[in-house]
C-alpha atoms as a PDB file:
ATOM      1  CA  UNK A   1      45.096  18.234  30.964  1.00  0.00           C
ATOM      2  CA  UNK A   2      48.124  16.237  29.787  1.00  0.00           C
ATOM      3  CA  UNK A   3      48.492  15.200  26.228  1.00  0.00           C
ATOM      4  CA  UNK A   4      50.707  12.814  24.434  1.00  0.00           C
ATOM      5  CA  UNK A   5      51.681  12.282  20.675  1.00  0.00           C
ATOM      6  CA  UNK A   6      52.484   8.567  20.154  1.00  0.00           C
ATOM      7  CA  UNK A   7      54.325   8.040  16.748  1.00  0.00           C
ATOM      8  CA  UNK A   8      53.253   5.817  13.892  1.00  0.00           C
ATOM      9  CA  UNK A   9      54.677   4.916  10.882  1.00  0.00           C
ATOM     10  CA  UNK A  10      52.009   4.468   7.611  1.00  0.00           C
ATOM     11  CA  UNK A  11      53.735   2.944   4.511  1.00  0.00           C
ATOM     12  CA  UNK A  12      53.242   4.931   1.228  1.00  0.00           C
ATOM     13  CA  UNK A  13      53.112   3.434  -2.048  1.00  0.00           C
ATOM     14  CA  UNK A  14      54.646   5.812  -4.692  1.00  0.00           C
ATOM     15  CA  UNK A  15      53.408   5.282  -8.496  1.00  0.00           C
ATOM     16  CA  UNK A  16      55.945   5.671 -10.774  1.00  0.00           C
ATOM     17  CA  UNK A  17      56.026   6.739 -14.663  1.00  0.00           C
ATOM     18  CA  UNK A  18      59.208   4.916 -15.676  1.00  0.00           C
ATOM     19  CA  UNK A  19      59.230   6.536 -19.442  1.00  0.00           C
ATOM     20  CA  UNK A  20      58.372  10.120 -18.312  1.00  0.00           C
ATOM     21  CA  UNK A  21      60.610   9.853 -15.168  1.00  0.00           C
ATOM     22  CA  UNK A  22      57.679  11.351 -13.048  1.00  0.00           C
ATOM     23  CA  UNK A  23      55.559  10.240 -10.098  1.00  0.00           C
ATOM     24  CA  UNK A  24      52.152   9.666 -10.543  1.00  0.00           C
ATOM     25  CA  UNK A  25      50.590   8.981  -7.115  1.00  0.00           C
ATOM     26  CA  UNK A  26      51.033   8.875  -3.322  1.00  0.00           C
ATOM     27  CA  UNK A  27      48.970   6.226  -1.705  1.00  0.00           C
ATOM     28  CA  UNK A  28      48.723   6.016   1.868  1.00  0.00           C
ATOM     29  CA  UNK A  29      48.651   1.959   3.569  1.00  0.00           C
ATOM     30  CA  UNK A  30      46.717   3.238   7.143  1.00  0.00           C
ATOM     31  CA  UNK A  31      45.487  -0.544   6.886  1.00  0.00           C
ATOM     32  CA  UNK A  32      49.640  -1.291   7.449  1.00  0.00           C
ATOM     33  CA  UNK A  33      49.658   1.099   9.971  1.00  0.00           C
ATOM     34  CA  UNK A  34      52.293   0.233  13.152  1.00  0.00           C
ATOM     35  CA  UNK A  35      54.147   1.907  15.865  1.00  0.00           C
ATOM     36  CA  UNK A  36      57.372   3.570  15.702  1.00  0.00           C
ATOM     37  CA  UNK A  37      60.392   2.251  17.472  1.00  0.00           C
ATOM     38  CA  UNK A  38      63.507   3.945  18.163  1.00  0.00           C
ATOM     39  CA  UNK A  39      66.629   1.968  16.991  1.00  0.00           C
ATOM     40  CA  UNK A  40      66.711  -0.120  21.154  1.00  0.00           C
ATOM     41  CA  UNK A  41      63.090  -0.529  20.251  1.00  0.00           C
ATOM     42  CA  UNK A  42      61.343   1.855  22.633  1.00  0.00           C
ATOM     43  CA  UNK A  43      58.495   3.233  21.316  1.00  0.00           C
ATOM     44  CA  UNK A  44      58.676   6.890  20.342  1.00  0.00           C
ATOM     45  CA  UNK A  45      55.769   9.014  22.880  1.00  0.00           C
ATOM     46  CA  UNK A  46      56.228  12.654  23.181  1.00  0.00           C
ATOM     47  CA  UNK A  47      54.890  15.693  25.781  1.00  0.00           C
ATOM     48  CA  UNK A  48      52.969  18.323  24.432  1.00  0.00           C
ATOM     49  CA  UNK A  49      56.164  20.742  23.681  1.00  0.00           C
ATOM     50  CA  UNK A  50      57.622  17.388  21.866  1.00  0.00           C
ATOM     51  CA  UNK A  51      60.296  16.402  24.549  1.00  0.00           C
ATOM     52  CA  UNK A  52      60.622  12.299  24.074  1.00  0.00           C
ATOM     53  CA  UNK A  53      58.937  10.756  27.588  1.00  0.00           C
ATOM     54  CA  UNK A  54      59.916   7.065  28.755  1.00  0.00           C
ATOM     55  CA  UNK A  55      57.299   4.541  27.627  1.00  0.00           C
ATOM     56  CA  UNK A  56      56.629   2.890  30.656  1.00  0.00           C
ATOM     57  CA  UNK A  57      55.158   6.505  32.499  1.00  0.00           C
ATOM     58  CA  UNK A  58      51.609   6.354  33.248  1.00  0.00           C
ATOM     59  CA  UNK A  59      50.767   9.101  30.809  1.00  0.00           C
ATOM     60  CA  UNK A  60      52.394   7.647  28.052  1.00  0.00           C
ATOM     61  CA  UNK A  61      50.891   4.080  28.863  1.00  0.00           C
ATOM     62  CA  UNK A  62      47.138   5.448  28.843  1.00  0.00           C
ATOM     63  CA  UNK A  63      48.482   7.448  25.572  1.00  0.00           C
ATOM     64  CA  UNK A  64      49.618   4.514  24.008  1.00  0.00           C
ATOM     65  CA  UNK A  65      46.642   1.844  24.720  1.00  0.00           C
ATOM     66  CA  UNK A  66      43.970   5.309  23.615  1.00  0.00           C
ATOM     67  CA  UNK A  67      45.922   5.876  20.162  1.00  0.00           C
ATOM     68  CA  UNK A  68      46.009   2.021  19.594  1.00  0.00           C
ATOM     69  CA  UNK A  69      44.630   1.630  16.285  1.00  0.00           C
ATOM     70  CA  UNK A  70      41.603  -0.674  16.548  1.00  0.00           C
ATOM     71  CA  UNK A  71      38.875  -1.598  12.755  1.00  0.00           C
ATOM     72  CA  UNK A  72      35.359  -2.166  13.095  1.00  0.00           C
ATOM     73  CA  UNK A  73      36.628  -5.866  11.839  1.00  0.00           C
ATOM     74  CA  UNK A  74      39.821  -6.805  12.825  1.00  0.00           C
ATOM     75  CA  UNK A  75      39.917  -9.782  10.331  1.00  0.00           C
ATOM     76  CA  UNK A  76      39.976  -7.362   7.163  1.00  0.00           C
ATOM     77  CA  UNK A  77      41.495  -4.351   7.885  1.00  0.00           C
ATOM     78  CA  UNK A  78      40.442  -1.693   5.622  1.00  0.00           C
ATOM     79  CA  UNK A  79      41.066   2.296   5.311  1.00  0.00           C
ATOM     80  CA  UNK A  80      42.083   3.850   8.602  1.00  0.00           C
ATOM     81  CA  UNK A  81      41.479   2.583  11.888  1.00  0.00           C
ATOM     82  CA  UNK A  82      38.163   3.363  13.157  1.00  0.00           C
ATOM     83  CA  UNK A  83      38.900   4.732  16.450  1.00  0.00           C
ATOM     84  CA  UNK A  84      41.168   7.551  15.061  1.00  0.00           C
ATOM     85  CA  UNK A  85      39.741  10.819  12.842  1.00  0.00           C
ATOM     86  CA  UNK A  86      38.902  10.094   9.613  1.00  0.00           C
ATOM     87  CA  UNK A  87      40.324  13.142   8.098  1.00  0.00           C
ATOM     88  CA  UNK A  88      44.374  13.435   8.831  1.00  0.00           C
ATOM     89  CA  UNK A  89      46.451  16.554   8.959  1.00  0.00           C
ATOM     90  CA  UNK A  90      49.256  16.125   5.871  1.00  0.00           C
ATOM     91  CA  UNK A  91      52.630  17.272   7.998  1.00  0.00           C
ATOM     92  CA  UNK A  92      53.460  19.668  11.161  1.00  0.00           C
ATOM     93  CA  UNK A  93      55.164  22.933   9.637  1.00  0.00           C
ATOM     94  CA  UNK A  94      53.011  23.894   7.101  1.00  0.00           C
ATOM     95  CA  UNK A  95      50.914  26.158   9.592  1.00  0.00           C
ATOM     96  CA  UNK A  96      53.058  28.842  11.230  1.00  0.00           C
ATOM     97  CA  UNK A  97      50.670  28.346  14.534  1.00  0.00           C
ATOM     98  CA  UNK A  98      52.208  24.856  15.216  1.00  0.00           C
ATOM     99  CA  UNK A  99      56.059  24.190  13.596  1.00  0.00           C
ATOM    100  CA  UNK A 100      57.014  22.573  17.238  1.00  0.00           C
ATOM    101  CA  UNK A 101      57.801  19.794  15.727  1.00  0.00           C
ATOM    102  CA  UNK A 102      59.421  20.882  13.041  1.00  0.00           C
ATOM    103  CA  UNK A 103      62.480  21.998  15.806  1.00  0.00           C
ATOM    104  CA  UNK A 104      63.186  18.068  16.869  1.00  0.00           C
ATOM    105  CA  UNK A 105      61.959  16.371  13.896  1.00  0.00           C
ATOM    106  CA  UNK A 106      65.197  14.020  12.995  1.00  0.00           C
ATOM    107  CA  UNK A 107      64.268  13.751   9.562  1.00  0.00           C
ATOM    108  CA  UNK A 108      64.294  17.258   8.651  1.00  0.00           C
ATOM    109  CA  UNK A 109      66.710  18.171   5.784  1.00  0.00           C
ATOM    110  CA  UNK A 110      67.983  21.286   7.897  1.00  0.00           C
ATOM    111  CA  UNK A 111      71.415  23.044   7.097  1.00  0.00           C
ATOM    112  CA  UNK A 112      73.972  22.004   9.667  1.00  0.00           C
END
């Protein structure tokens, strides 16, 4: 059984207390929710062991047009998209089982 991560990016809105110099909240957008493009515009699919796979395999493809984000009405989109889990996992990393990603992810504040 082949699996595929396809990458998204979700804005967050980030609630500031200007005269304490703290942040309040964290506020996901999933309603802005869009895919994630590497800087020639390829969009960013990975194998199960994270290695980056062309877009145009037919894998990635099916992976893509599954993980689609799709609302019950497309006119007002609210919350997250219907065909994905309602509850989301917060990062990779914080469970010792599964820090793959944490090995290729590019915005990782590693020593170099």
């Amino acid at each position: 059984m082949a699996k595929r991560w396809v990458r998204y990016v979700v804005p967050v809105m980030v609630e500031v207390d200007v005269d304490d110099d703290k942040v309040t909240r964290v506020v996901t957008l999933p309603e802005e929710v869009r895919e994630d493009r590497d800087d020639m515009g390829h969009f960013l699919i990975y194998d199960e062991q994270f290695v980056r796979r062309g877009g145009d395999d037919q894998p990635q493809v099916h992976a893509f047009c599954v993980g689609e984000p799709r609302w019950a009405d497309d006119r007002f989109r609210v919350g997250g998209p219907a065909n994905w889990p309602e509850r989301w996992e917060e990062s990779f990393g914080r469970d010792e089982s599964d820090d793959r990603y944490e090995e290729i992810n590019p915005y990782d504040l590693r020593e170099r």
